[in-house]
Protein backbone atom coordinates (compact mmCIF):
# COMPACT_ATOMS: atom_id res chain seq x y z
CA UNK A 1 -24.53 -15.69 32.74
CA UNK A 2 -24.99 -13.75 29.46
CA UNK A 3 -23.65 -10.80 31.22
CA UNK A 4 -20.24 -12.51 32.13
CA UNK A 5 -19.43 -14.20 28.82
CA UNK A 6 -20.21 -10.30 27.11
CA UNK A 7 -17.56 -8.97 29.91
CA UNK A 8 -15.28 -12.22 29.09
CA UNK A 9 -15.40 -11.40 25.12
CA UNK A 10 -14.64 -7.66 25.60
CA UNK A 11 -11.96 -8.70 27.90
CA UNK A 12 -9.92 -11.08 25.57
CA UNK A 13 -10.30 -8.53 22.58
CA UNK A 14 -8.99 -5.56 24.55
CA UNK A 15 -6.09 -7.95 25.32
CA UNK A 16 -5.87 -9.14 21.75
CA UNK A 17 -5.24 -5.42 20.32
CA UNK A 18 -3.04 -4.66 23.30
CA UNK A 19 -0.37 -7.29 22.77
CA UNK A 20 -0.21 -5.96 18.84
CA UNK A 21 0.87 -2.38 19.35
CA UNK A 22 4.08 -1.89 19.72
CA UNK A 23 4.93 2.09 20.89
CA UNK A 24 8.31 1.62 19.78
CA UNK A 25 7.13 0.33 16.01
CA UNK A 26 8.12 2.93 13.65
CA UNK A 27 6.99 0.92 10.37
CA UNK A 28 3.73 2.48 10.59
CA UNK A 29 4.76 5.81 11.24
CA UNK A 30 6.99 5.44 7.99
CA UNK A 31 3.97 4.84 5.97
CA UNK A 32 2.45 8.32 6.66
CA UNK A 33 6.35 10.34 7.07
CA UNK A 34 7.58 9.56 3.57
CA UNK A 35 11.48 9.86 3.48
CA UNK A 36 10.94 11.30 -0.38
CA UNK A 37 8.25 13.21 -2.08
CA UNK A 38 6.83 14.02 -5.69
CA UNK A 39 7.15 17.53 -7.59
CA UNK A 40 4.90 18.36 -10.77
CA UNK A 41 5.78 21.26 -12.38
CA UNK A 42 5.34 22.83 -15.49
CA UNK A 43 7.69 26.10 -15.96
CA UNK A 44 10.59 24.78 -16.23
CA UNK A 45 12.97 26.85 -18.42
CA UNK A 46 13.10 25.93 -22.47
CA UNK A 47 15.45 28.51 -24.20
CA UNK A 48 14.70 28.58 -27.94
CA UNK A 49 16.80 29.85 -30.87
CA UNK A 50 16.96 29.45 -34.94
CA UNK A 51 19.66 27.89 -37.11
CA UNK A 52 19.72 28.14 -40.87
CA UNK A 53 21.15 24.99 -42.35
CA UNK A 54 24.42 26.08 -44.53
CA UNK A 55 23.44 24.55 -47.89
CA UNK A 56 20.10 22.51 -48.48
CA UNK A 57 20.88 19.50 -51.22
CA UNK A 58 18.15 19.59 -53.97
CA UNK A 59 19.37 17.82 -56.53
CA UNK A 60 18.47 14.23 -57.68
CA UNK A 61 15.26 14.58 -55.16
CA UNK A 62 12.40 13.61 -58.31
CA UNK A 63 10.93 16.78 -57.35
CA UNK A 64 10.21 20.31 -59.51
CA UNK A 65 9.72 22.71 -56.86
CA UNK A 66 7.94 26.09 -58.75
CA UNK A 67 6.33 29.06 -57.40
CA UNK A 68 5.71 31.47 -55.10
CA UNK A 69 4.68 31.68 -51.26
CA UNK A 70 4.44 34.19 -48.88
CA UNK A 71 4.24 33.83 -45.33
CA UNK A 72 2.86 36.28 -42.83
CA UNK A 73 5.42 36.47 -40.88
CA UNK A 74 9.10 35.11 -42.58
CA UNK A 75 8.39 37.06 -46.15
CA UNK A 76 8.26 35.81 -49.83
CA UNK A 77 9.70 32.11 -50.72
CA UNK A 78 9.82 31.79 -54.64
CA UNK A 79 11.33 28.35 -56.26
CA UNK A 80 12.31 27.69 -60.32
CA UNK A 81 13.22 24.26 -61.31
CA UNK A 82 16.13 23.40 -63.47
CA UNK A 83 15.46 19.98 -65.68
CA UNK A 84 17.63 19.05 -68.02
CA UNK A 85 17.43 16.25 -70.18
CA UNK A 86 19.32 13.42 -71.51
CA UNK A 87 19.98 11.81 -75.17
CA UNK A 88 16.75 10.01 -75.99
CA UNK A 89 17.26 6.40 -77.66
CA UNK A 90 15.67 7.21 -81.47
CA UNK A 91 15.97 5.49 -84.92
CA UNK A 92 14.65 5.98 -87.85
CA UNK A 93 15.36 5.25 -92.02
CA UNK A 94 17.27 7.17 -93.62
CA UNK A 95 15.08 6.78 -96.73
CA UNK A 96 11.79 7.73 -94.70
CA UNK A 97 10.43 11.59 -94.31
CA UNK A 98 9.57 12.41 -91.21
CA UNK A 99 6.60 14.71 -90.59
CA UNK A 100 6.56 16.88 -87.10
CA UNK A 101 3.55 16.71 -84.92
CA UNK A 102 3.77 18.53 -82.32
CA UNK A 103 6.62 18.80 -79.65
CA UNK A 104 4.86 18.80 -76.02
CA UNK A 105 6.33 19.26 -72.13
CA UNK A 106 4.89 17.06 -69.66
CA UNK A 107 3.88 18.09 -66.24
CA UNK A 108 2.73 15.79 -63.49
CA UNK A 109 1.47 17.68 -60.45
CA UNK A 110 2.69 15.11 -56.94
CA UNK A 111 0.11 16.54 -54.73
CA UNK A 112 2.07 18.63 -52.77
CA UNK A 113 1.31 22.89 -52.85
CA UNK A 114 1.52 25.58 -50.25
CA UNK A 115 -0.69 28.87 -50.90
CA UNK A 116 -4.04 29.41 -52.60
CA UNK A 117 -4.51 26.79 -55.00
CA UNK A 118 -8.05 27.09 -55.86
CA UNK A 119 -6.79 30.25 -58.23
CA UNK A 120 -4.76 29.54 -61.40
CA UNK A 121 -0.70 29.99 -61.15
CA UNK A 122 1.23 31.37 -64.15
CA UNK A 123 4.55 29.79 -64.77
CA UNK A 124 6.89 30.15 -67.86
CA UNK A 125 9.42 28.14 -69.53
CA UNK A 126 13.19 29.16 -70.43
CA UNK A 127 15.62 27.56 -71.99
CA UNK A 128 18.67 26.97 -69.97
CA UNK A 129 21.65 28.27 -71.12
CA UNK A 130 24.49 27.14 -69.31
CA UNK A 131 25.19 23.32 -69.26
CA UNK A 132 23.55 22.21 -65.89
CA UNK A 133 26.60 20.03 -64.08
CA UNK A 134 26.63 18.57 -60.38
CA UNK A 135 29.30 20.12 -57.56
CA UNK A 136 32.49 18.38 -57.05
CA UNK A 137 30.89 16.21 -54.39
CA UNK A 138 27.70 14.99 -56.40
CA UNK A 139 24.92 17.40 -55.50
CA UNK A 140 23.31 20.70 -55.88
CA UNK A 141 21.68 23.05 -53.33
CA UNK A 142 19.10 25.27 -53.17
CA UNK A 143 21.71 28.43 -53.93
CA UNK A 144 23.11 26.77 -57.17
CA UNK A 145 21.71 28.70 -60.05
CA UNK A 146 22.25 28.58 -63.86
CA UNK A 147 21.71 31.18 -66.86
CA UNK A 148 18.68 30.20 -68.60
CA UNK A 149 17.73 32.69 -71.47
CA UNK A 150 15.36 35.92 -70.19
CA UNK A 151 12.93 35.47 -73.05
CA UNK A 152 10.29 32.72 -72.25
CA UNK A 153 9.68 29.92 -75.03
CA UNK A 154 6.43 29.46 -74.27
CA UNK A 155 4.12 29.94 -70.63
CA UNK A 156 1.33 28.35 -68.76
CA UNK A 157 -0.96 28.17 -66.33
CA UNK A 158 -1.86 25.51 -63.63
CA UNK A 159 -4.69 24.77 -60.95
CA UNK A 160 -4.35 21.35 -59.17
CA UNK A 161 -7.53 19.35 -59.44
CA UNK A 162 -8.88 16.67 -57.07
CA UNK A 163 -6.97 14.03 -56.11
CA UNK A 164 -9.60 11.81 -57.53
CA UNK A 165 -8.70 13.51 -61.10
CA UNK A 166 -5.76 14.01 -63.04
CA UNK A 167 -3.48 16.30 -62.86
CA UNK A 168 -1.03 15.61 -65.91
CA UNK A 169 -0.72 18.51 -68.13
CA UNK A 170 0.79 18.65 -71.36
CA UNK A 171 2.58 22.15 -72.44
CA UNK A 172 3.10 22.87 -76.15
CA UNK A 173 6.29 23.98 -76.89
CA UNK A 174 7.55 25.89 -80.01
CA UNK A 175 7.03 23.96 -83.52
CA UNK A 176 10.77 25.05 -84.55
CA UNK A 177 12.37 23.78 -81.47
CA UNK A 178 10.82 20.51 -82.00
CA UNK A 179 11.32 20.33 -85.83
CA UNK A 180 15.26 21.03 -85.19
CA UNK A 181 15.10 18.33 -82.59
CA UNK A 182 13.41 15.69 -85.02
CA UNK A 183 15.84 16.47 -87.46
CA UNK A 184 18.90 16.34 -85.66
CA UNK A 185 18.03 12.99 -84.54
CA UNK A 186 16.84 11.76 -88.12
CA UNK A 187 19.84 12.71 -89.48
CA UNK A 188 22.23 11.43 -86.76
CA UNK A 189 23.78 14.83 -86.16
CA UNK A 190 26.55 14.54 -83.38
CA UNK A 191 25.17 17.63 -81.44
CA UNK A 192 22.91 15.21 -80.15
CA UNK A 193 24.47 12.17 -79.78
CA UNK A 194 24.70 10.35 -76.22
CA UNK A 195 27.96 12.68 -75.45
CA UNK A 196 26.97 15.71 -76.54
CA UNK A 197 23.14 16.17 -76.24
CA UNK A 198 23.65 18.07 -72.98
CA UNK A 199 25.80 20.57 -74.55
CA UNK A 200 23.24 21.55 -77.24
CA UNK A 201 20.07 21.02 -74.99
CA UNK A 202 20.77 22.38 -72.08
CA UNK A 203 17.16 21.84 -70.41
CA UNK A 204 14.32 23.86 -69.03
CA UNK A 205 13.77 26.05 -66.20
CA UNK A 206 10.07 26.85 -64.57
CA UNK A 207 9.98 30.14 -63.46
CA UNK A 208 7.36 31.17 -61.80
CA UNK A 209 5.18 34.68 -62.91
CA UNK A 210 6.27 37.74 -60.52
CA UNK A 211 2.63 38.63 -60.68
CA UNK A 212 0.36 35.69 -61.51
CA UNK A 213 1.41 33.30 -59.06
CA UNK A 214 0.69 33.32 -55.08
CA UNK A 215 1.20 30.05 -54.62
CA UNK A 216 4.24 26.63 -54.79
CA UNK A 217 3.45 23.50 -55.76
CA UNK A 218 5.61 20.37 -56.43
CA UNK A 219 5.42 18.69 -59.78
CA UNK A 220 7.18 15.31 -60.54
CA UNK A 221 10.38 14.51 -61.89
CA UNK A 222 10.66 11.16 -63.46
CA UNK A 223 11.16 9.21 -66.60
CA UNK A 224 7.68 10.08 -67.81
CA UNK A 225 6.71 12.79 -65.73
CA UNK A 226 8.49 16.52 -66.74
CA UNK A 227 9.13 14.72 -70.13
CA UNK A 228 9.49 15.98 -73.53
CA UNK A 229 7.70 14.10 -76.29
CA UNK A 230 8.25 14.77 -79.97
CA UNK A 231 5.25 13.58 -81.55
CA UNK A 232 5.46 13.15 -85.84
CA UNK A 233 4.61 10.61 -88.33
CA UNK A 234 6.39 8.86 -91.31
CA UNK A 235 5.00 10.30 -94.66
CA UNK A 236 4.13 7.01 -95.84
CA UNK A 237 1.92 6.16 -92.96
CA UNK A 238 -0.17 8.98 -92.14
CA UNK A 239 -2.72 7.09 -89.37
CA UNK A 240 -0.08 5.86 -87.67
CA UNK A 241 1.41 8.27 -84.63
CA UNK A 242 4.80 7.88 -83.05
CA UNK A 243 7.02 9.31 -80.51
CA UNK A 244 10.37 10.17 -79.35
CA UNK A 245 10.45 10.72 -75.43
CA UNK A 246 13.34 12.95 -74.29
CA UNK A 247 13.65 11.78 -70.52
CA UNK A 248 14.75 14.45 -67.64
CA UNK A 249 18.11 13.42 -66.56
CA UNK A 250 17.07 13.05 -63.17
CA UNK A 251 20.26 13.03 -61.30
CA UNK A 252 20.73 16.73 -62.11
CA UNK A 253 17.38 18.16 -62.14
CA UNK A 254 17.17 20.25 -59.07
CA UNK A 255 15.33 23.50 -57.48
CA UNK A 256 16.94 27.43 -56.60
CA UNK A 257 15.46 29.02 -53.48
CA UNK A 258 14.86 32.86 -53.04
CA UNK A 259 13.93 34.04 -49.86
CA UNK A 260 12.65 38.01 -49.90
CA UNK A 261 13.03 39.12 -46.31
CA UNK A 262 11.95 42.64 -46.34
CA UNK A 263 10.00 43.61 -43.44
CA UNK A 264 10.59 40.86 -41.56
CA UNK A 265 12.66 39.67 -38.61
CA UNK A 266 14.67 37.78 -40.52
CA UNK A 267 15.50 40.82 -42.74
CA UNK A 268 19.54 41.60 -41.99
CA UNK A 269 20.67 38.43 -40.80
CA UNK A 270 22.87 36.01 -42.89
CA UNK A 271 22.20 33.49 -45.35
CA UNK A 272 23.70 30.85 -43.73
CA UNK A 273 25.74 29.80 -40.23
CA UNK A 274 23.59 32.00 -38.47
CA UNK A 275 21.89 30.82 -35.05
CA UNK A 276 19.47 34.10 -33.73
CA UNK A 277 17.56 34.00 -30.34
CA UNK A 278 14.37 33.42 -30.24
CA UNK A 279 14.03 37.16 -27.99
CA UNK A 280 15.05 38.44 -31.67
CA UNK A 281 12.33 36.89 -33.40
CA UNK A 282 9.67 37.59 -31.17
CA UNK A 283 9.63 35.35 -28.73
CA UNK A 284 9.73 32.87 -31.41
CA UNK A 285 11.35 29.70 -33.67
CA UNK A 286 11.10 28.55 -36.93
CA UNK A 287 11.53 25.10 -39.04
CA UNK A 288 11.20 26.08 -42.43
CA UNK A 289 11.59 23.19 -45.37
CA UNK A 290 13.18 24.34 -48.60
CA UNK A 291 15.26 26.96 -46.69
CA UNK A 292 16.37 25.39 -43.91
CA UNK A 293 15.69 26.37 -41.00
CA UNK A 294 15.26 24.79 -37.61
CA UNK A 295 15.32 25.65 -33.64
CA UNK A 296 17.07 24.85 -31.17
CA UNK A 297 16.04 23.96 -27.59
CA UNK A 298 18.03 24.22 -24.25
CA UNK A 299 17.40 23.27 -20.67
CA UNK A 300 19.93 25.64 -18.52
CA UNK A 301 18.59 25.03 -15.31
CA UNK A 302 17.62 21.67 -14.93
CA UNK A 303 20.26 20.67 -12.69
CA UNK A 304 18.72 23.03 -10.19
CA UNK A 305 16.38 20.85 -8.99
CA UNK A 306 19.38 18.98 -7.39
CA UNK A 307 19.15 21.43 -5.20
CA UNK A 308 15.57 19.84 -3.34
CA UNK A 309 17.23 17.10 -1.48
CA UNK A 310 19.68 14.18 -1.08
CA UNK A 311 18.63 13.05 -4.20
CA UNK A 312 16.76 13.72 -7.48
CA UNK A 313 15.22 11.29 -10.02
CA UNK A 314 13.38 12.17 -13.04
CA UNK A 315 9.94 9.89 -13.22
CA UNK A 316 8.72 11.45 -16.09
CA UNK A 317 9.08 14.19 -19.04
CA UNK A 318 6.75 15.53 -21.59
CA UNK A 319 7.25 18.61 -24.04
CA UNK A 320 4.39 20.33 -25.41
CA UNK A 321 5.15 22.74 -28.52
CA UNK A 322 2.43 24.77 -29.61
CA UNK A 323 2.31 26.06 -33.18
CA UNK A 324 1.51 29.73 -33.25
CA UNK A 325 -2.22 30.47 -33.73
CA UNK A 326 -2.40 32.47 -37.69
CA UNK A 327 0.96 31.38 -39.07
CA UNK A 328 -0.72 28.11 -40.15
CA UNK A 329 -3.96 27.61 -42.57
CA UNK A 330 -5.75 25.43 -44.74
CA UNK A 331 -3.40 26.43 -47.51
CA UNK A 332 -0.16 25.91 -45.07
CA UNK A 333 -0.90 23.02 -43.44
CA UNK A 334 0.63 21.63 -40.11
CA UNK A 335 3.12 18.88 -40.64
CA UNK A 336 1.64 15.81 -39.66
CA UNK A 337 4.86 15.12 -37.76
CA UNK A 338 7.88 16.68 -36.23
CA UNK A 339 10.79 15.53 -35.05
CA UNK A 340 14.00 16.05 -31.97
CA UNK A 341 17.47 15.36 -32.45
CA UNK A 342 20.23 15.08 -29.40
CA UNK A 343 23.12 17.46 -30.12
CA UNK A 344 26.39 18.00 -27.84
CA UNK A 345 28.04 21.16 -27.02
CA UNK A 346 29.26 21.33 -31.04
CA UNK A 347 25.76 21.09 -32.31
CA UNK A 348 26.59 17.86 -33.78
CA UNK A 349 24.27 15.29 -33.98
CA UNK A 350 24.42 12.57 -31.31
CA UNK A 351 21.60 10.39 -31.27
CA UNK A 352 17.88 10.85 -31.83
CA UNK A 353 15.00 11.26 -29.25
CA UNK A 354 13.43 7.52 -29.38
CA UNK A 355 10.06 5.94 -29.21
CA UNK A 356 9.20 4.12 -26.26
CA UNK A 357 10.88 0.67 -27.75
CA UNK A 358 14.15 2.49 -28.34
CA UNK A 359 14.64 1.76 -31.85
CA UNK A 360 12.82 4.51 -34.17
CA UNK A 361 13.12 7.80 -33.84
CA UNK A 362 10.00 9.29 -32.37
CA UNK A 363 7.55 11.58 -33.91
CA UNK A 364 6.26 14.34 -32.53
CA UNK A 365 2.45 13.34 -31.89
CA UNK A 366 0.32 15.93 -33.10
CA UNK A 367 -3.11 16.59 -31.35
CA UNK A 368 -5.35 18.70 -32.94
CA UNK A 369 -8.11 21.15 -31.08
CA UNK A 370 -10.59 21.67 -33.83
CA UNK A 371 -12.85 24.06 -31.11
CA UNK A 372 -10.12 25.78 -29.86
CA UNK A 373 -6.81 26.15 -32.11
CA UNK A 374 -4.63 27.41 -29.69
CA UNK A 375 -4.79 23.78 -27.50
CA UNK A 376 -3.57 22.10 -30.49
CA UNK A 377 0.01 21.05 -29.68
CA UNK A 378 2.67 18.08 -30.80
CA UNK A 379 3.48 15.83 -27.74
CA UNK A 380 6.82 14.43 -26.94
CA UNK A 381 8.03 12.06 -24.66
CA UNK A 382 11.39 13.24 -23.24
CA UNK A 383 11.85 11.06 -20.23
CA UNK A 384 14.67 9.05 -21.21
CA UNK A 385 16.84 11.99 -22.37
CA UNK A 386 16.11 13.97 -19.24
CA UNK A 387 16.96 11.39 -16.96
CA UNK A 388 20.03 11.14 -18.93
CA UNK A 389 20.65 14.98 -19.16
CA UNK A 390 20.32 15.28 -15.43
CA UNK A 391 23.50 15.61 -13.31
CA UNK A 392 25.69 16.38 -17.02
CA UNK A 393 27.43 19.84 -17.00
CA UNK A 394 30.32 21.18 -19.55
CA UNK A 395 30.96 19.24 -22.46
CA UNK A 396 28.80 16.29 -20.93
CA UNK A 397 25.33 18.21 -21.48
CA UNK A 398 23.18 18.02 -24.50
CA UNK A 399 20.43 19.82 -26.52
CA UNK A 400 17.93 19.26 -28.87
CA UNK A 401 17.16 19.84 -32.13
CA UNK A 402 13.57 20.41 -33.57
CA UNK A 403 13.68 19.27 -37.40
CA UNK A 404 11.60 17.92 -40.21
CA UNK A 405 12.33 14.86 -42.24
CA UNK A 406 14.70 15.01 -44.65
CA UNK A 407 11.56 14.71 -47.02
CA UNK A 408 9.99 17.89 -45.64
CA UNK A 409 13.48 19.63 -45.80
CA UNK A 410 14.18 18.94 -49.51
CA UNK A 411 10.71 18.72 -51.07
CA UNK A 412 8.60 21.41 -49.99
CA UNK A 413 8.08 24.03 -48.16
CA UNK A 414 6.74 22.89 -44.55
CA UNK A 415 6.96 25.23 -42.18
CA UNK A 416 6.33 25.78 -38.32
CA UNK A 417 6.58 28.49 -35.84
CA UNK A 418 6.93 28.21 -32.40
CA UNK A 419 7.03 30.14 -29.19
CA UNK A 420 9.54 30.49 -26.70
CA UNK A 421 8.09 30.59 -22.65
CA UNK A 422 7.17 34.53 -23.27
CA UNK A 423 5.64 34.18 -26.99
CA UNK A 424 1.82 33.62 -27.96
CA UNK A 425 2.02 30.03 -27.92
CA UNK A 426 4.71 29.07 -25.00
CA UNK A 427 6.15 25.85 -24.79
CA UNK A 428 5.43 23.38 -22.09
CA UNK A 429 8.11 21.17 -20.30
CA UNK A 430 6.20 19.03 -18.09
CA UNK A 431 8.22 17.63 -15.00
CA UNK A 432 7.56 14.79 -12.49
CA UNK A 433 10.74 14.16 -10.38
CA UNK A 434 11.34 12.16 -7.03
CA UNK A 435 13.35 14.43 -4.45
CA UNK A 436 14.39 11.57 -1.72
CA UNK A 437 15.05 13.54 1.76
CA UNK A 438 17.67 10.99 2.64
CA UNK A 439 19.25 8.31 1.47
């Protein structure tokens, strides 16, 4: 009896799976036979190449760029600072004597440098001798220049201290200059009334010293920081200090860029409207705040992978960009961000490679390899302008634009080199597409 009801059981289940297979089913077979498929790949083509911006505004930016940097590979970047000054609100008796003090320049390092700072930097001070006045359309650039007399009134040196500590510094300037100034303003003299203090004090420029200083840093530009304080005392009151602060007028104080090429790549090539390849720089690209330069990045041949079936869709982009292993340091720092701008056939500016919400432009994410410094590499996202870059041709397709802030560009002197897909560093486009076999 046993025996039967075992043969009975195998019986109905052989049954059972028989009635559920169906040889002409082809749902299963779909399963396993895809009708698309998935492609990773990581060479796709990035060409690279330099622009110089035409003119870099400096003016107005509350910043005194001085000093000296040079980089091993793009040459010698040396800044002086224009500041000049405005008429300082001062009264006094006519019956009282006034007794000079002292006459001081106040410096207020911001905390940004570039270049050996743990060694003292040697700056002078020149009085400006050309009335410092803004271009027809409101600014300056780093190009603009004024006369400022070759004989120094006084010099200094500097070394930034912790950030715990303070780094104000006063300079002493001449006891003449500062006795004239006191009494100019005791008597009321018209040279430097409201309307015409500009045109007798012209300002000061910071120069830096052609052999003393290997290094920039960025000192502030405010209404008590790169002031100049005339310090005296009325006759009659001999314990009892005062002072007259001569404010920078800050909407005109700005910074002149030279740029010593010699021996270098860039040596040759113009000053401005010039875009070079990165085969001419060594397989490379630069961003370079202060100057003005950034790269430029083109996909060619991304339409080819139209080419892999009925249809192509873009899942996924990253960009990798590596900076180049001995062009950065401890005393030229990595920017802690980067950023990529959408450009159309013109160059011109379109739109700006988003974060993930679509509303703020997206930084480059920097990860850092502190074993290995070639693995450290800013990240970018790039799916959303790939998938719209796909398909484009002509006047329809798009590149981008590697920049700093405008804060990098007009402040300091942030830099970054890059390598093109042949350099030291190469860059990385990583691809995942969907090619669908048929529709």
């Amino acid at each position: 009896m046993k025996k039967f009801l075992f043969i009975l059981f195998f019986f109905i289940v052989a049954c059972c799976f028989y009635s559920c297979y169906d040889e002409n089913n082809t749902y299963g077979e779909s399963l396993v036979d895809t009708s698309f498929r998935n492609v990773s790949t990581d060479t796709s083509t990035v060409l690279l190449s330099s622009s110089l911006i035409d003119s870099l505004e400096t003016s107005g930016k509350g910043v005194a760029l001085a000093g000296k940097y040079t980089h091993s590979l793009w040459g010698t970047v040396s800044s002086t600072s224009y500041i000049p000054y405005s008429a300082p609100s001062f009264t006094s008796d006519a019956d009282e004597t006034l007794v000079f003090d002292s006459l001081v320049f106040v410096l207020k390092y911001n905390g940004y440098s570039i270049g050996d700072t743990t060694k003292y930097q040697y700056f002078s001070l020149h009085r400006i001798q050309e009335k410092v006045v803004l271009n027809d359309n409101g600014y300056l650039y780093n190009n603009a220049s004024f006369a400022y007399a070759p004989e120094s009134i006084t010099s200094f040196r500097f070394r930034p201290k912790s950030s715990s500590e303070d780094n104000r510094i006063e300079v002493r300037l001449p006891d003449e200059m500062g006795k004239d100034l006191l009494t100019r303003l005791h008597n009321n003299d018209q040279s430097v009334s409201t309307d015409h203090f500009e045109d007798y004090f012209k300002g000061i420029a910071i120069v830096p010293s052609q052999d003393n200083c290997n290094a920039l840093m960025a000192f502030a530009v405010d209404d008590t920081a790169a002031a100049i304080i005339i310090r005296y005392h009325v006759s009659s009151e001999l314990n009892v200090s005062k002072e007259c602060v001569i404010h920078p007028n800050t909407s005109n104080e700005f910074y002149h860029i030279d740029h010593d090429r010699t021996g270098t790549m860039l040596n040759g090539l113009p000053f401005k409207k010039v875009e070079v390849s990165s085969e001419n720089l060594g397989n490379r690209g630069l961003i370079f705040g202060g100057i003005g330069w950034f790269t430029r990045l083109k996909f060619p041949y991304l339409n080819n992978i139209l080419d892999q079936g009925k249809r192509v869709s873009i899942e996924s982009a990253s960009l990798k960009i590596y900076p180049e292993v001995g062009t950065y340091s401890d005393f030229n720092a990595l920017p802690d961000s980067i950023f990529l701008y959408i450009t159309d056939e013109n160059n011109v500016v379109t739109d700006a490679v988003k974060d993930y919400l679509g509303t703020e432009v997206q930084g480059g994410t920097l990860v850092r390899d502190e074993t290995f410094a070639e693995k450290t590499y800013y990240l970018f996202d790039i799916t959303t302008f790939m998938q719209e870059e796909l398909g484009t041709f002509g006047m329809y397709k798009h590149n981008l634009q590697l920049v700093f802030n405008e804060d990098e560009y007009t402040k300091t002197l942030r830099n970054l080199t890059v390598s093109d897909q042949k350099g030291k560093s190469p860059i990385v486009l990583q691809l995942i597409y969907k090619v669908y076999e048929s529709y």
